[in-house]
N, C-alpha and C. Protein backbone atom coordinates (compact mmCIF):
# COMPACT_ATOMS: atom_id res chain seq x y z
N UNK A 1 -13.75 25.94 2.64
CA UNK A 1 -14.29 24.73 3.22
C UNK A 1 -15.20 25.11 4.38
N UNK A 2 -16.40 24.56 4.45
CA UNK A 2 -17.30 24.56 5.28
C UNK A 2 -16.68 24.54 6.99
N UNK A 3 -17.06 24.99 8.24
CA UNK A 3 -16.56 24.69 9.45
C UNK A 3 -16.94 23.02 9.89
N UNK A 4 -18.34 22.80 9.55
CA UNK A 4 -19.06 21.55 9.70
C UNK A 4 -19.00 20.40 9.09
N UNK A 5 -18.21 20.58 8.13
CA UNK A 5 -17.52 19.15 6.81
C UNK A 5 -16.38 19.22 6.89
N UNK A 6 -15.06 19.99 7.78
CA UNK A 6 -13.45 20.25 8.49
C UNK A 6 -13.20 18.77 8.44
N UNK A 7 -13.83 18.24 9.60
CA UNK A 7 -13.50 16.79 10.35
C UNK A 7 -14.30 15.70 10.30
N UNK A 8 -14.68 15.53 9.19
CA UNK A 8 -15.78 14.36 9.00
C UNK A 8 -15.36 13.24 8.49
N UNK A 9 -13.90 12.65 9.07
CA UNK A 9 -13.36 11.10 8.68
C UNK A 9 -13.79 11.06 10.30
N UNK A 10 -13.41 11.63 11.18
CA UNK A 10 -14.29 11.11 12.64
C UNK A 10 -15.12 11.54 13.78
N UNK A 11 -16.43 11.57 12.40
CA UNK A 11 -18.09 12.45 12.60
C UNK A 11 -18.61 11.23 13.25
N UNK A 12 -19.50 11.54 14.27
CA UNK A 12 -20.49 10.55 15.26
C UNK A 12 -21.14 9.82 14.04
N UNK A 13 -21.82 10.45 13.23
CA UNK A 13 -22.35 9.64 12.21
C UNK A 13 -21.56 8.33 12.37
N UNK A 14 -20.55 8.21 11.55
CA UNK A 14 -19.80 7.66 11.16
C UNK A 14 -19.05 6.58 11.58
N UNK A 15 -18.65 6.98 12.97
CA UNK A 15 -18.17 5.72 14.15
C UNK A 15 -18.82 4.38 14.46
N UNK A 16 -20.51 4.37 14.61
CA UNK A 16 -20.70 2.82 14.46
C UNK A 16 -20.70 2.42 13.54
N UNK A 17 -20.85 2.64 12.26
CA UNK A 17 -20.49 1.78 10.83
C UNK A 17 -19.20 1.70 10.87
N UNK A 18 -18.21 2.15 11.38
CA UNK A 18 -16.57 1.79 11.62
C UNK A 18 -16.26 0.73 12.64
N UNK A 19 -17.20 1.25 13.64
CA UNK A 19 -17.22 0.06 14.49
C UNK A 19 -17.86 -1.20 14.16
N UNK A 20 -19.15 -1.04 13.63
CA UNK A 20 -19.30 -2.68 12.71
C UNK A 20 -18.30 -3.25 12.22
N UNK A 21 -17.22 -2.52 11.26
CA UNK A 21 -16.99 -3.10 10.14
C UNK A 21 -16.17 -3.84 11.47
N UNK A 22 -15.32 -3.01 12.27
CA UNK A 22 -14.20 -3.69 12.98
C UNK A 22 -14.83 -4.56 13.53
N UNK A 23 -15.71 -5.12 13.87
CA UNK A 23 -16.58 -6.64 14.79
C UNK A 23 -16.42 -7.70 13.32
N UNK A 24 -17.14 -7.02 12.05
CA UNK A 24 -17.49 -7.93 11.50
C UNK A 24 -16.21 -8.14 10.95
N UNK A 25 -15.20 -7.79 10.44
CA UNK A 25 -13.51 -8.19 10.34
C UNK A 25 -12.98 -9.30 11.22
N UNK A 26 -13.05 -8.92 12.28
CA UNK A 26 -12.17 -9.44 13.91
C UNK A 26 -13.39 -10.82 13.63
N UNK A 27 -14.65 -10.78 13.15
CA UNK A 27 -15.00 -11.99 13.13
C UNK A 27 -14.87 -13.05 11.87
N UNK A 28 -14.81 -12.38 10.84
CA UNK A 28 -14.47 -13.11 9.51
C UNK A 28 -12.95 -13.17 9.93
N UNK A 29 -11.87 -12.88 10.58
CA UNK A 29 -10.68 -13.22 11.41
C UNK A 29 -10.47 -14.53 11.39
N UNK A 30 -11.47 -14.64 12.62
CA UNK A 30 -11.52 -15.67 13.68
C UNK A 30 -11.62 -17.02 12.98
N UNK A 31 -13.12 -17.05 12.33
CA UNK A 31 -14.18 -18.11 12.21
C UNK A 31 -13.25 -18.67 10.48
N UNK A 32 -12.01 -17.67 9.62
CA UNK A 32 -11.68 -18.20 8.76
C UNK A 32 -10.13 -18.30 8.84
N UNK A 33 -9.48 -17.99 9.77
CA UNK A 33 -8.53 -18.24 9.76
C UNK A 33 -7.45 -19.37 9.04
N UNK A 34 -8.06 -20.20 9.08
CA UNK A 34 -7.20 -21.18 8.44
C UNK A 34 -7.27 -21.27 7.02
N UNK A 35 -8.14 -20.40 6.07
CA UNK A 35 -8.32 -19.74 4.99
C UNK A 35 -7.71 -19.09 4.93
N UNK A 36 -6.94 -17.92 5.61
CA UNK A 36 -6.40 -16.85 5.54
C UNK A 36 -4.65 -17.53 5.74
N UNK A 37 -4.42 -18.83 6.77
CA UNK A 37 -3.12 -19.43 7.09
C UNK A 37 -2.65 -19.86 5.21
N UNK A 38 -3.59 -20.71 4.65
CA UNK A 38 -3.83 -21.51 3.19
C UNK A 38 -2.95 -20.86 2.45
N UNK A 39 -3.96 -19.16 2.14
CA UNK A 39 -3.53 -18.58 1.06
C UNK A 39 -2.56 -17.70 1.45
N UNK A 40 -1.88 -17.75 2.45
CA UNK A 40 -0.63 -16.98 2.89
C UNK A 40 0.55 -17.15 2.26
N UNK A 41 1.12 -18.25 1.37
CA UNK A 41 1.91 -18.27 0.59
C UNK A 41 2.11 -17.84 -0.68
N UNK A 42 0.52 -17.92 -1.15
CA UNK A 42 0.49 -17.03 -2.37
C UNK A 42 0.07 -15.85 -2.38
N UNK A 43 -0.39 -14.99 -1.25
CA UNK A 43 -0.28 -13.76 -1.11
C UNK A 43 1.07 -13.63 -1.02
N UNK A 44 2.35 -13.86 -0.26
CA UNK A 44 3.50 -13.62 -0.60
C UNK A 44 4.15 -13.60 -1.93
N UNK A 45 3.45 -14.22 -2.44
CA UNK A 45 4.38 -14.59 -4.09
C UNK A 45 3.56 -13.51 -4.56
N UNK A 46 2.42 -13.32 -4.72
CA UNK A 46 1.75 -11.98 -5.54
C UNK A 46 2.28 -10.59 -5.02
N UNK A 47 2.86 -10.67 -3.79
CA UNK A 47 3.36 -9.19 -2.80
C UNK A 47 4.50 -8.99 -3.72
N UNK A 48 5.48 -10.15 -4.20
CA UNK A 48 6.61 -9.64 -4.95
C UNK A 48 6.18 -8.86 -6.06
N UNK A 49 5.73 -9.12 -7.36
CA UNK A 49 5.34 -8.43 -8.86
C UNK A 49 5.28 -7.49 -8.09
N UNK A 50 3.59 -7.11 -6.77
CA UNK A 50 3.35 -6.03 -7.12
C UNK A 50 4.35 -4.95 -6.45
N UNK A 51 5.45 -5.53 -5.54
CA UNK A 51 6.47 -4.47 -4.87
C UNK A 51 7.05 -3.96 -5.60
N UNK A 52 7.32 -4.76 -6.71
CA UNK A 52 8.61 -4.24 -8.06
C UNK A 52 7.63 -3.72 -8.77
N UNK A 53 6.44 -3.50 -8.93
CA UNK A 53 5.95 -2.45 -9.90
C UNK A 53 5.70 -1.03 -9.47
N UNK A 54 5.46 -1.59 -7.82
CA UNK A 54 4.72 0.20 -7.21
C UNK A 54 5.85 0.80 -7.04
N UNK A 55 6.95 0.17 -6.19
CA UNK A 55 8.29 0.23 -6.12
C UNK A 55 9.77 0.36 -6.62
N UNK A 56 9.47 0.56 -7.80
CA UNK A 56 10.65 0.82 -8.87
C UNK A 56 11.38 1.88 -9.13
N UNK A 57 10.85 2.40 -8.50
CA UNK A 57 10.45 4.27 -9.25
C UNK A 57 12.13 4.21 -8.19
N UNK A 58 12.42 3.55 -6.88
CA UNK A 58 13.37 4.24 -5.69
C UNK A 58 14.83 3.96 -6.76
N UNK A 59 14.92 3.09 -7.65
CA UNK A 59 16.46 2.53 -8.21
C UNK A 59 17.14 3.41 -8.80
N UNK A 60 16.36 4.69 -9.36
CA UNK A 60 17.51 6.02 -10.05
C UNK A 60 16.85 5.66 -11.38
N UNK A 61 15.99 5.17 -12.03
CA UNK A 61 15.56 5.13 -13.12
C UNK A 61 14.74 6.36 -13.85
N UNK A 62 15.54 7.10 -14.44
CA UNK A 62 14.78 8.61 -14.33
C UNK A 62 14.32 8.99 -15.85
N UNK A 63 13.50 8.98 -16.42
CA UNK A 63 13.05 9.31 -17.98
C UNK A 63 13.53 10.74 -18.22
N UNK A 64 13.17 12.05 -17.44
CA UNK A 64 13.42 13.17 -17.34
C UNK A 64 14.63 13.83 -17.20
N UNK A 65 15.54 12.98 -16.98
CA UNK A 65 17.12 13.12 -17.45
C UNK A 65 17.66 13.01 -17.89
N UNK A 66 19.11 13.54 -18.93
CA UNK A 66 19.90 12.67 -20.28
C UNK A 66 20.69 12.00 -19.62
N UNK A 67 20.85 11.14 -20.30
CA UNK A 67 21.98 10.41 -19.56
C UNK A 67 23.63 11.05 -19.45
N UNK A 68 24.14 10.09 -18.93
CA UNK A 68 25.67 11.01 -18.69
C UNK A 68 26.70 10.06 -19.40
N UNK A 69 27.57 11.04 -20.08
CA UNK A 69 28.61 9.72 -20.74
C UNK A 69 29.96 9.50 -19.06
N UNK A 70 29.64 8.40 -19.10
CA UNK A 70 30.84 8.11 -17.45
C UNK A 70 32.33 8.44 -18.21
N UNK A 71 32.65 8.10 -19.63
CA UNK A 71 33.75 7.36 -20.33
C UNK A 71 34.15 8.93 -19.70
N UNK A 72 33.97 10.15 -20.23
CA UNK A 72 34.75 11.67 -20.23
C UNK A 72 35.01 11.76 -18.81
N UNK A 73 34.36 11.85 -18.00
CA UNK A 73 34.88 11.94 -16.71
C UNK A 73 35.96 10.99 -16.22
N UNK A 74 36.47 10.01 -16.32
CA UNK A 74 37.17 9.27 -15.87
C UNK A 74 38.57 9.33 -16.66
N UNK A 75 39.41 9.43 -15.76
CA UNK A 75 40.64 9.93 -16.18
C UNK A 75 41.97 8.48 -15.92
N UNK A 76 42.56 8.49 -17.29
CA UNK A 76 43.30 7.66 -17.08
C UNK A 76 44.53 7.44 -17.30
């Protein structure tokens, strides 16, 4: 890797077009807010599907493993 392309997520270039965007955000914020209050309920309802899809993977659901018979281990 180049010495001069290392650190270029925060190159001078780069900082006032970051800084625009953050004015022009903080102002589409402001001036729509109550657009953003509106659809706040159904951004919540769409946050569910997509938590349980990106999110699934944490429950022990494993393709790459056989399963285990429980019945042999358990002694009775």
């Amino acid at each position: 890797m180049r010495p001069e392309r290392r650190n270029m997520r925060f190159s001078l270039p780069r900082t006032p077009i970051l800084f625009l965007y953050a004015i022009a955000a903080a102002f589409l914020i402001y001036w729509h807010w109550r657009h953003i209050l509106d659809a706040l309920p159904f951004l919540v309802v769409l946050a569910c599907p997509l938590m349980h899809l990106f999110m699934h993977h944490g429950h022990g659901h494993r393709q790459d493993t056989p399963p285990t018979d429980k019945s042999e281990s358990r002694e009775v």
